[in-house]
PDB file of N, CA and C in Angstrom:
ATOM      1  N   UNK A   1      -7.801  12.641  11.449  1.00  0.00           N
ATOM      2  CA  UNK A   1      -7.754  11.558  12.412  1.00  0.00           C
ATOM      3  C   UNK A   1      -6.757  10.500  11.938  1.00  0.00           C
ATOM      4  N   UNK A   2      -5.804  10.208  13.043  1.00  0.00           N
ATOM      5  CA  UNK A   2      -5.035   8.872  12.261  1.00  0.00           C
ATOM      6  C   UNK A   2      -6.102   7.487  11.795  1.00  0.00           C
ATOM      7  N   UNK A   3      -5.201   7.176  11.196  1.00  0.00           N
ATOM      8  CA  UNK A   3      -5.577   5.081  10.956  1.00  0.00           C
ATOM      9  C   UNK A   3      -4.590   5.024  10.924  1.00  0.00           C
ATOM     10  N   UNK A   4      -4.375   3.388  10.529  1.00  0.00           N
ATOM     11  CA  UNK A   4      -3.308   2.417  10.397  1.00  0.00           C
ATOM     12  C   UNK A   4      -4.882   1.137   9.438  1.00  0.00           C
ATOM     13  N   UNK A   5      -3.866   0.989   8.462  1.00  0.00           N
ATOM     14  CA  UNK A   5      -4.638  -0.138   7.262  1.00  0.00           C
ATOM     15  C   UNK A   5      -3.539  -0.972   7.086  1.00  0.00           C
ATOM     16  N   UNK A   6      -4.460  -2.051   6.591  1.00  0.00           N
ATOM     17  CA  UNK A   6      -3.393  -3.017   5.766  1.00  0.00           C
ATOM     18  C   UNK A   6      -4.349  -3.209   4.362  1.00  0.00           C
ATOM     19  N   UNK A   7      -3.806  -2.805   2.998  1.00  0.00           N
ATOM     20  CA  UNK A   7      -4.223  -3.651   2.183  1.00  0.00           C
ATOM     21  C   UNK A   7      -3.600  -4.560   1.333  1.00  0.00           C
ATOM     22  N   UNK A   8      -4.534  -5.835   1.124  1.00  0.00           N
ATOM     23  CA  UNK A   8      -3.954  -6.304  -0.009  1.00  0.00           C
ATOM     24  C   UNK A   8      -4.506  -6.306  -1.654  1.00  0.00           C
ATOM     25  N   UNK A   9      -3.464  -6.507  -1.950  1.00  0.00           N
ATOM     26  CA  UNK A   9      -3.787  -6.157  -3.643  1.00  0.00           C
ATOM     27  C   UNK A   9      -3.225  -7.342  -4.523  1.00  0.00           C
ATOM     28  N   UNK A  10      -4.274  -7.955  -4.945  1.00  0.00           N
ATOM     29  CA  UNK A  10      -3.993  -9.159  -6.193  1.00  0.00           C
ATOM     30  C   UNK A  10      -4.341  -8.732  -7.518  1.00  0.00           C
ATOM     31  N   UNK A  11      -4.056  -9.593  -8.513  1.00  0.00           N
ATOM     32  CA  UNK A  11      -3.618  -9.306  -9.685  1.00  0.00           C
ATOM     33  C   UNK A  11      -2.305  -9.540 -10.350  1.00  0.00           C
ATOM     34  N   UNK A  12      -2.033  -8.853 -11.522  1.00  0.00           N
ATOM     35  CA  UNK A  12      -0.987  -8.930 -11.862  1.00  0.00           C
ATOM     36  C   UNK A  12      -0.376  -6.823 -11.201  1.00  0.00           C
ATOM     37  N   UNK A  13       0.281  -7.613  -9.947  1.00  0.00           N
ATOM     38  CA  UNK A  13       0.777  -6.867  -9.250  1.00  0.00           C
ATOM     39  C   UNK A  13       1.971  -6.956  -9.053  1.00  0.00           C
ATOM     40  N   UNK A  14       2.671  -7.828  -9.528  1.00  0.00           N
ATOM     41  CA  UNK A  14       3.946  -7.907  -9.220  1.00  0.00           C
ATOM     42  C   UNK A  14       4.798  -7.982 -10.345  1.00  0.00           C
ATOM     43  N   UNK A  15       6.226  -7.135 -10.637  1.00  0.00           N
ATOM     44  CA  UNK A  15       7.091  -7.517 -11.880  1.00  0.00           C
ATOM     45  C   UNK A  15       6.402  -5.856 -12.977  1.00  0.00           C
ATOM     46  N   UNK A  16       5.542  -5.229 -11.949  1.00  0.00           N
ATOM     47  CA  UNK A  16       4.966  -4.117 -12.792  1.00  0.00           C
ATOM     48  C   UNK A  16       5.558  -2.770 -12.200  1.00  0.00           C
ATOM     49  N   UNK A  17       6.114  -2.304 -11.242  1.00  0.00           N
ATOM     50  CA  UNK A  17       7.117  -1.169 -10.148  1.00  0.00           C
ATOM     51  C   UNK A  17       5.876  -1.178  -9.668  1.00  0.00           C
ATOM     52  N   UNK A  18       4.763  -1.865  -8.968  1.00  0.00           N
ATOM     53  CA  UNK A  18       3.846  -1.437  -8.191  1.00  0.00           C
ATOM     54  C   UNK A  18       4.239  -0.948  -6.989  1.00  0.00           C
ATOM     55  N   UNK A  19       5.305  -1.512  -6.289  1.00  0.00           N
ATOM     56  CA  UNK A  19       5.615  -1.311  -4.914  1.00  0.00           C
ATOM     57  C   UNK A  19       6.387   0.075  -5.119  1.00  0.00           C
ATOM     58  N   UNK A  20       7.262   0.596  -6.121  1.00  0.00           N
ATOM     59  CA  UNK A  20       7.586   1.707  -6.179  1.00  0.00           C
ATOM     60  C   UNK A  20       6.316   2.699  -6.721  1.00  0.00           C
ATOM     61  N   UNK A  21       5.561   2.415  -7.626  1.00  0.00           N
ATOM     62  CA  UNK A  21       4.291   2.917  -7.421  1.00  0.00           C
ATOM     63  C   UNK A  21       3.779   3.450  -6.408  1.00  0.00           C
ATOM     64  N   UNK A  22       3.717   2.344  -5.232  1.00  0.00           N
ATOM     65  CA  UNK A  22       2.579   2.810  -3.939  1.00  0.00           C
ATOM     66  C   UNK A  22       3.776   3.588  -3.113  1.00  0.00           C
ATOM     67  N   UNK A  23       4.716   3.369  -3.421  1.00  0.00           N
ATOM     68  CA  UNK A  23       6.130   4.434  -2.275  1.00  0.00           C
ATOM     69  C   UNK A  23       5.806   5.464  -2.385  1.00  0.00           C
ATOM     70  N   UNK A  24       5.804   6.047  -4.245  1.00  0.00           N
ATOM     71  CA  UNK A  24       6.001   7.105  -4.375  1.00  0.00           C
ATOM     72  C   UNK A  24       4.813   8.326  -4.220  1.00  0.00           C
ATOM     73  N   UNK A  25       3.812   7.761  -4.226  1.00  0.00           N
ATOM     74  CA  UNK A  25       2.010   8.221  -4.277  1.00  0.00           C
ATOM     75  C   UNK A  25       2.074   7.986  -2.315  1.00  0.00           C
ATOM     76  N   UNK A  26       2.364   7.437  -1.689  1.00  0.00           N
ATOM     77  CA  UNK A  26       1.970   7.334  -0.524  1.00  0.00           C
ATOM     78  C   UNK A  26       3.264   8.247   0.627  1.00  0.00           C
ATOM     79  N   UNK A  27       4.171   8.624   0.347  1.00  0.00           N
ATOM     80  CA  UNK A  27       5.589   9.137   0.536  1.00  0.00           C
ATOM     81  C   UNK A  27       4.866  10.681   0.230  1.00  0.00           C
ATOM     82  N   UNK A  28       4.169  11.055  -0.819  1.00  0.00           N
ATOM     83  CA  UNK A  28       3.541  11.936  -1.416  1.00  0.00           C
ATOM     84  C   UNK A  28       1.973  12.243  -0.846  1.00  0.00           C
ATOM     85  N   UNK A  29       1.368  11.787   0.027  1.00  0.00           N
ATOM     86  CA  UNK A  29       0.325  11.713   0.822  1.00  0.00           C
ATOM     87  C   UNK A  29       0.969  12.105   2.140  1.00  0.00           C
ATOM     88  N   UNK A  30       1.941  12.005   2.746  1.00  0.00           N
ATOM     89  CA  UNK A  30       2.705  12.105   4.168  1.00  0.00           C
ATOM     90  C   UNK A  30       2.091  11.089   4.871  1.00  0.00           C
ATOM     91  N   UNK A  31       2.334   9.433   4.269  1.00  0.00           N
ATOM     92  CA  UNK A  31       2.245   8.331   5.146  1.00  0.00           C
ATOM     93  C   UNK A  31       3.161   7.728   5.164  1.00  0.00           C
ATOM     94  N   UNK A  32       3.397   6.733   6.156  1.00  0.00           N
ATOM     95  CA  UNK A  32       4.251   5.850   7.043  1.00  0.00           C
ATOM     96  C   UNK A  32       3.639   4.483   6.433  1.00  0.00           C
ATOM     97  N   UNK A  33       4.874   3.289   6.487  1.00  0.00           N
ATOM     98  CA  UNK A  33       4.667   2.403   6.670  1.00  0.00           C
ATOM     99  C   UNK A  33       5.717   1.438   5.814  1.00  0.00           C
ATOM    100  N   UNK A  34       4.982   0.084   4.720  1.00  0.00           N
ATOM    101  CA  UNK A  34       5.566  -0.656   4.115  1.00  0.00           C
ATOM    102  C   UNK A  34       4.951  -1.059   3.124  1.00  0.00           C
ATOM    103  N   UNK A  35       5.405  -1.630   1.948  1.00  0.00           N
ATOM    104  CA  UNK A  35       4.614  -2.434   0.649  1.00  0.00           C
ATOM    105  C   UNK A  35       5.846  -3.225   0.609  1.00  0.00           C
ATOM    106  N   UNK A  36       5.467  -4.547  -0.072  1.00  0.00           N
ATOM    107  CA  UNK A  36       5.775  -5.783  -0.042  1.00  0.00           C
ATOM    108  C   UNK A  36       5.386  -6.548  -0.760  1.00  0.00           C
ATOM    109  N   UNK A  37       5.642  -7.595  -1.599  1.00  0.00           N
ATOM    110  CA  UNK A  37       5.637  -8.710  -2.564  1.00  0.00           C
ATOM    111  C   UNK A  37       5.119  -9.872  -1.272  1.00  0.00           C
ATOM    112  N   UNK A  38       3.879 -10.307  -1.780  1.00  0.00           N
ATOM    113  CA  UNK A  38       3.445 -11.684  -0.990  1.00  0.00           C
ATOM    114  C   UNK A  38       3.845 -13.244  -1.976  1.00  0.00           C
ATOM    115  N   UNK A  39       4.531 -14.264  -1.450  1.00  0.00           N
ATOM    116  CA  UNK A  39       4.393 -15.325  -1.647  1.00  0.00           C
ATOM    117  C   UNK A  39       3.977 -15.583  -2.946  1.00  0.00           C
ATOM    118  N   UNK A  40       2.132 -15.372  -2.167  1.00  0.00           N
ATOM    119  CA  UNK A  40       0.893 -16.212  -3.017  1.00  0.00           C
ATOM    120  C   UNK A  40       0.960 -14.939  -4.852  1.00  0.00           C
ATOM    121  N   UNK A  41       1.767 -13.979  -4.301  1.00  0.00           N
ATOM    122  CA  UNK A  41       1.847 -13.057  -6.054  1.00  0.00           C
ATOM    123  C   UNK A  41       0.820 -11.654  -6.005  1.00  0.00           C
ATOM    124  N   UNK A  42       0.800 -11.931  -4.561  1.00  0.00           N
ATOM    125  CA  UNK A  42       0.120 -10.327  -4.257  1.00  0.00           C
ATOM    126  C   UNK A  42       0.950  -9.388  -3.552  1.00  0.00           C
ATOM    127  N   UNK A  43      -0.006  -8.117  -3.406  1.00  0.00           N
ATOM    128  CA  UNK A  43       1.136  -6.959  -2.840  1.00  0.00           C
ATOM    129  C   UNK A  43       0.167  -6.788  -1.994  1.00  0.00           C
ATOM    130  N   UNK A  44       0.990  -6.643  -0.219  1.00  0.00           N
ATOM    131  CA  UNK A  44       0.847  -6.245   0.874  1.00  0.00           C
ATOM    132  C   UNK A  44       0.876  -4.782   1.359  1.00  0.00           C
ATOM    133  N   UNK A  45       0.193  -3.821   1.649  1.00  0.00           N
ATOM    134  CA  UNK A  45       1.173  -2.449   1.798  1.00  0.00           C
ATOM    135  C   UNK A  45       0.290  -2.255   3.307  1.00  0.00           C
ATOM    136  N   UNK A  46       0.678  -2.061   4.408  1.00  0.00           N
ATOM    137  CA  UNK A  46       0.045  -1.612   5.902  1.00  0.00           C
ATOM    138  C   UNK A  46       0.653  -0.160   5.780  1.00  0.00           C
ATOM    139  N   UNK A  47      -0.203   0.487   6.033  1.00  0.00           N
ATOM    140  CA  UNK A  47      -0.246   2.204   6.128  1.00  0.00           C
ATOM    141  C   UNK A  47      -0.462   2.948   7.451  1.00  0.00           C
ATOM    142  N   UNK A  48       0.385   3.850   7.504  1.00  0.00           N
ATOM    143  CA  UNK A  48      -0.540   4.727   8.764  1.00  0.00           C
ATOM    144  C   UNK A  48      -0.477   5.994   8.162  1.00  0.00           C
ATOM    145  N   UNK A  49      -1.579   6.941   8.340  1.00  0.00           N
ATOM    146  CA  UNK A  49      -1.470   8.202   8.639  1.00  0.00           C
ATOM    147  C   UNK A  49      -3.269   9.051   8.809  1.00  0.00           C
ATOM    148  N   UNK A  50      -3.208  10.004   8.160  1.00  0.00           N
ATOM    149  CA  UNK A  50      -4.606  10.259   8.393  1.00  0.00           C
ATOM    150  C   UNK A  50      -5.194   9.528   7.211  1.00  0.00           C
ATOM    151  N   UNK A  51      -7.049   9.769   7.996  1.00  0.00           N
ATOM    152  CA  UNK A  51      -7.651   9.029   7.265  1.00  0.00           C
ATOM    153  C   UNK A  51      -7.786   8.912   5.731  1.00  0.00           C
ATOM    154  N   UNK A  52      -8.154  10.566   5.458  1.00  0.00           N
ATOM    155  CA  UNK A  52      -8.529  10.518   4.659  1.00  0.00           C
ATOM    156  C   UNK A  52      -7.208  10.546   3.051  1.00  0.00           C
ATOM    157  N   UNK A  53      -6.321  10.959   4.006  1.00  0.00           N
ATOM    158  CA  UNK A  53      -4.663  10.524   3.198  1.00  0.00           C
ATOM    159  C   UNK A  53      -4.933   9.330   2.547  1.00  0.00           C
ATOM    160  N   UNK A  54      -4.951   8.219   3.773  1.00  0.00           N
ATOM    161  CA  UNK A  54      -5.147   6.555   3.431  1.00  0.00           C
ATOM    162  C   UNK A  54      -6.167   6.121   2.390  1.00  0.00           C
ATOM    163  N   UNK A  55      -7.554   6.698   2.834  1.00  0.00           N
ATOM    164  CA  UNK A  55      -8.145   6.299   1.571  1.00  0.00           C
ATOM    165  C   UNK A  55      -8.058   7.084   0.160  1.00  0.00           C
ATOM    166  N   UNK A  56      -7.116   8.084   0.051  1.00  0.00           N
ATOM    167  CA  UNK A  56      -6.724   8.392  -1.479  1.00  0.00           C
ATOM    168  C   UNK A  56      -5.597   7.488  -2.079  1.00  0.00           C
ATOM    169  N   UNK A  57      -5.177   6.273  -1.163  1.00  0.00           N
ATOM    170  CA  UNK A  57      -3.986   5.295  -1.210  1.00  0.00           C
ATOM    171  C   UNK A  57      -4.986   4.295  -1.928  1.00  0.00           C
ATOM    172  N   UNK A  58      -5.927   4.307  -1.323  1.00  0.00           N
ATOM    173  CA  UNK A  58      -6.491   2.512  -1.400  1.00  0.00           C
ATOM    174  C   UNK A  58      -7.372   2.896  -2.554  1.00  0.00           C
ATOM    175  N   UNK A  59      -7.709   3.996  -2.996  1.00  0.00           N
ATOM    176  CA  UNK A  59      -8.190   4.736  -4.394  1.00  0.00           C
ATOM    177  C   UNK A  59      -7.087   4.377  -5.394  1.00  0.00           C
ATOM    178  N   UNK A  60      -5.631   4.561  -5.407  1.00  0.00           N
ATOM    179  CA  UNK A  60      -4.772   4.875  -5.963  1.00  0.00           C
ATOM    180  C   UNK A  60      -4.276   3.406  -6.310  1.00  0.00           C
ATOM    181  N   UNK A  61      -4.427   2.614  -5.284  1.00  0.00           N
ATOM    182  CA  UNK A  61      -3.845   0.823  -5.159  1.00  0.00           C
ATOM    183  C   UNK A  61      -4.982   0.466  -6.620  1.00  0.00           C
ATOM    184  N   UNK A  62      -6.588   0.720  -6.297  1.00  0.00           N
ATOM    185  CA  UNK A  62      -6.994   0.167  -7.216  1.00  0.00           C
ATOM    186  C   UNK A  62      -6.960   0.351  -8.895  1.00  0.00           C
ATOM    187  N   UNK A  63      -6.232   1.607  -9.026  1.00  0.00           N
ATOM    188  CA  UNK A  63      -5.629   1.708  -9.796  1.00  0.00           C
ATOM    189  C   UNK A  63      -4.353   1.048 -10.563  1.00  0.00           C
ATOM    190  N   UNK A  64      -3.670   1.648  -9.940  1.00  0.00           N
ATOM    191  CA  UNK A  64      -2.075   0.467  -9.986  1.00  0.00           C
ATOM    192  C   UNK A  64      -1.480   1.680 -11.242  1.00  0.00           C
ATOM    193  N   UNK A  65       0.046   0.772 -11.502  1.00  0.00           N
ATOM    194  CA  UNK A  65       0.308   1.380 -12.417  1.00  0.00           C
ATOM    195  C   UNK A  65      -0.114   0.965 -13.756  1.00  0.00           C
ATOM    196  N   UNK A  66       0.666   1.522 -14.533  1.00  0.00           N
ATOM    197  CA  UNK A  66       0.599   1.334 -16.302  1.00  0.00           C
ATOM    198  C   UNK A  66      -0.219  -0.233 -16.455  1.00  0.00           C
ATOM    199  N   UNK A  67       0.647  -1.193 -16.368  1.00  0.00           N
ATOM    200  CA  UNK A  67       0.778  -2.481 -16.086  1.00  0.00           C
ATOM    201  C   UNK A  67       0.470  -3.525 -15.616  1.00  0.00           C
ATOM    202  N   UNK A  68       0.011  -2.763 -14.643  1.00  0.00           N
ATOM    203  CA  UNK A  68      -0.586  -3.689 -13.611  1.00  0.00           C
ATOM    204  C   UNK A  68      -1.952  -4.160 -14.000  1.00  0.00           C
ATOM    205  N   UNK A  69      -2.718  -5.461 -13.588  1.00  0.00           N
ATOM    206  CA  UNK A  69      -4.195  -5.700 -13.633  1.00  0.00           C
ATOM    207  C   UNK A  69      -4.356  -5.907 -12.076  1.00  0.00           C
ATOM    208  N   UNK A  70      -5.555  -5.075 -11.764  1.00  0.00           N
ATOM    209  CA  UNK A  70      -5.759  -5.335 -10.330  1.00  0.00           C
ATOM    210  C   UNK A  70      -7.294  -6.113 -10.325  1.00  0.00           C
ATOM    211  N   UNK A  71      -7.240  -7.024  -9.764  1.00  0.00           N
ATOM    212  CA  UNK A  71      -8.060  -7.968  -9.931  1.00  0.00           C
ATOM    213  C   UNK A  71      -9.050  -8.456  -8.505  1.00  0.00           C
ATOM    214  N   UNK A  72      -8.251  -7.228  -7.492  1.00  0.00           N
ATOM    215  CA  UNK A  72      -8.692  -8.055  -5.975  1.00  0.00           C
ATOM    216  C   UNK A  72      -8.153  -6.695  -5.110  1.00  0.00           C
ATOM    217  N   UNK A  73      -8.732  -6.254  -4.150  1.00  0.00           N
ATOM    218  CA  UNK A  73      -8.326  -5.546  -3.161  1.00  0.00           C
ATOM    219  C   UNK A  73      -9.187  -5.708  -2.125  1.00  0.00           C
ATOM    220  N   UNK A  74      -8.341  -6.153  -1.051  1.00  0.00           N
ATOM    221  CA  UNK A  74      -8.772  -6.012   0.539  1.00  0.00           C
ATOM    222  C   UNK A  74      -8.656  -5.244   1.568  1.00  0.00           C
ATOM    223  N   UNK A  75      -9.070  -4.611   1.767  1.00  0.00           N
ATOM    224  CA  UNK A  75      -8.656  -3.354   2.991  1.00  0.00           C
ATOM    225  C   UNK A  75      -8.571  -3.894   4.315  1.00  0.00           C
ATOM    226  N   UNK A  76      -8.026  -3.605   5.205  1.00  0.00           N
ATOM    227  CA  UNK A  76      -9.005  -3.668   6.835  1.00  0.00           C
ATOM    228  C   UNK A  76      -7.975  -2.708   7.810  1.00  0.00           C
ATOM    229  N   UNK A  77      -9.030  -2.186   8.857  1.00  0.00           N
ATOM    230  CA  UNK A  77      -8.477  -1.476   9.721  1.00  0.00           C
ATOM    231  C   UNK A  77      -7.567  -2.015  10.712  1.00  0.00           C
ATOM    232  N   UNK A  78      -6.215  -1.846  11.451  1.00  0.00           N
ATOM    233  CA  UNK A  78      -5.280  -2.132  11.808  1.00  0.00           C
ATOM    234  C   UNK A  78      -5.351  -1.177  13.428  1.00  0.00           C
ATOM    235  N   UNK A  79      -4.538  -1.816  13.928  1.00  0.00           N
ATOM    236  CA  UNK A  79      -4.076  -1.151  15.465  1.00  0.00           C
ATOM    237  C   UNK A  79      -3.406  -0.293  15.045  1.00  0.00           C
ATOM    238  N   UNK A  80      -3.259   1.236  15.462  1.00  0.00           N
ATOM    239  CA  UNK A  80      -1.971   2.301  14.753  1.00  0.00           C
ATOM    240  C   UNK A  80      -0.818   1.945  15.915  1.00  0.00           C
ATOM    241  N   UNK A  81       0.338   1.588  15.217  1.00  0.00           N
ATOM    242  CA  UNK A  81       1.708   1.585  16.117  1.00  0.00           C
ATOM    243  C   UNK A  81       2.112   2.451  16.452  1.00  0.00           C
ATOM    244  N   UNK A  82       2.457   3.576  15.501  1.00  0.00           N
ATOM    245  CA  UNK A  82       3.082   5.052  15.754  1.00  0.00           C
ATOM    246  C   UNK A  82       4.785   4.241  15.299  1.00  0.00           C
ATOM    247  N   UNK A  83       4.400   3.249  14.837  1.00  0.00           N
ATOM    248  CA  UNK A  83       6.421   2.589  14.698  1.00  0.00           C
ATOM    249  C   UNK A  83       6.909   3.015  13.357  1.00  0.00           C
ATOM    250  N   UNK A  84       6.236   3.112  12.232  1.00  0.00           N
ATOM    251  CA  UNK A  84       6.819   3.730  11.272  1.00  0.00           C
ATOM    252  C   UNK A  84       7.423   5.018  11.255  1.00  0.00           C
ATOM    253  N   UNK A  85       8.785   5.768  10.375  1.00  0.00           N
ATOM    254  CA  UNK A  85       8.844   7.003  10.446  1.00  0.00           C
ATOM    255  C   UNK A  85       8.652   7.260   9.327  1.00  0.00           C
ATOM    256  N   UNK A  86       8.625   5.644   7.877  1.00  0.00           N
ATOM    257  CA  UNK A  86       9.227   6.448   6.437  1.00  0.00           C
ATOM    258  C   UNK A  86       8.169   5.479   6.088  1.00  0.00           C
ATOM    259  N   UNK A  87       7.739   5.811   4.503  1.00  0.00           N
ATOM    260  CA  UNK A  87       7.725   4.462   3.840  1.00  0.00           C
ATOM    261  C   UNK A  87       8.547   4.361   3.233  1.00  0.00           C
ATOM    262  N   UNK A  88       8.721   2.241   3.224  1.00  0.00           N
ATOM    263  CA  UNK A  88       9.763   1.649   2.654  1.00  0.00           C
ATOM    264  C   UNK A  88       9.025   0.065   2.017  1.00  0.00           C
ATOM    265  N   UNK A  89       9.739   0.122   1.124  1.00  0.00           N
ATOM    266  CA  UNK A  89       9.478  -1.383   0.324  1.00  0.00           C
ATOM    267  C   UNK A  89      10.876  -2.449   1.090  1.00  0.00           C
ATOM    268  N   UNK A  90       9.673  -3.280   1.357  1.00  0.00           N
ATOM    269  CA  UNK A  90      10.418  -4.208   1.901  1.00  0.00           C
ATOM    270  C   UNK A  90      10.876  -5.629   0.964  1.00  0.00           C
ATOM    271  N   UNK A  91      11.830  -6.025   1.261  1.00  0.00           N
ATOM    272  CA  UNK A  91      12.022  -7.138   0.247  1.00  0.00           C
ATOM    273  C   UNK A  91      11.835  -8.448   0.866  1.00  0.00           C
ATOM    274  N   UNK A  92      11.521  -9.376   0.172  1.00  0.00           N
ATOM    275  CA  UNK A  92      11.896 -11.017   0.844  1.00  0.00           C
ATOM    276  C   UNK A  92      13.097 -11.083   1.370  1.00  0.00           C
TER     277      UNK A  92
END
């Protein structure tokens, strides 16, 4: 079944390749979407694909890499666009 998620992920998430982290594990699941550096020093990533794809993502987020301390994760279910074709890290 599709979804579409957004999670966020705090911690020391950023300055660690997390966002190439979640590319390469989620690129590797056959999902769509984006990860992103927030502001406040968290990482954003909105996902689509099947379900149960997605939640081996948000398994994988709470992990992180090497480096990372994950200290916070938020999930929530999203409207599916169907607008993604790739994932991509987006920059400021």
């Amino acid at each position: 079944m599709k979804k579409a998620a957004k999670i966020v992920v705090s911690g020391t998430v950023q300055g660690v390749f997390f966002r190439g982290f979640i590319k390469k594990k989620a690129e590797g699941l056959g999902l769509t979407g984006f990860v992103r550096n927030l502001e406040d020093g968290n990482v954003e990533v909105v996902v689509e694909g099947e379900r149960e794809n997605i939640n081996k993502l948000v398994d994988f987020c709470k992990k992180g890499p090497e480096h990372s301390i994950i200290s916070g994760l938020k999930t929530e279910e999203i409207k599916w666009s169907g607008d993604f074709k790739e994932f991509k890290i987006l920059r400021f």
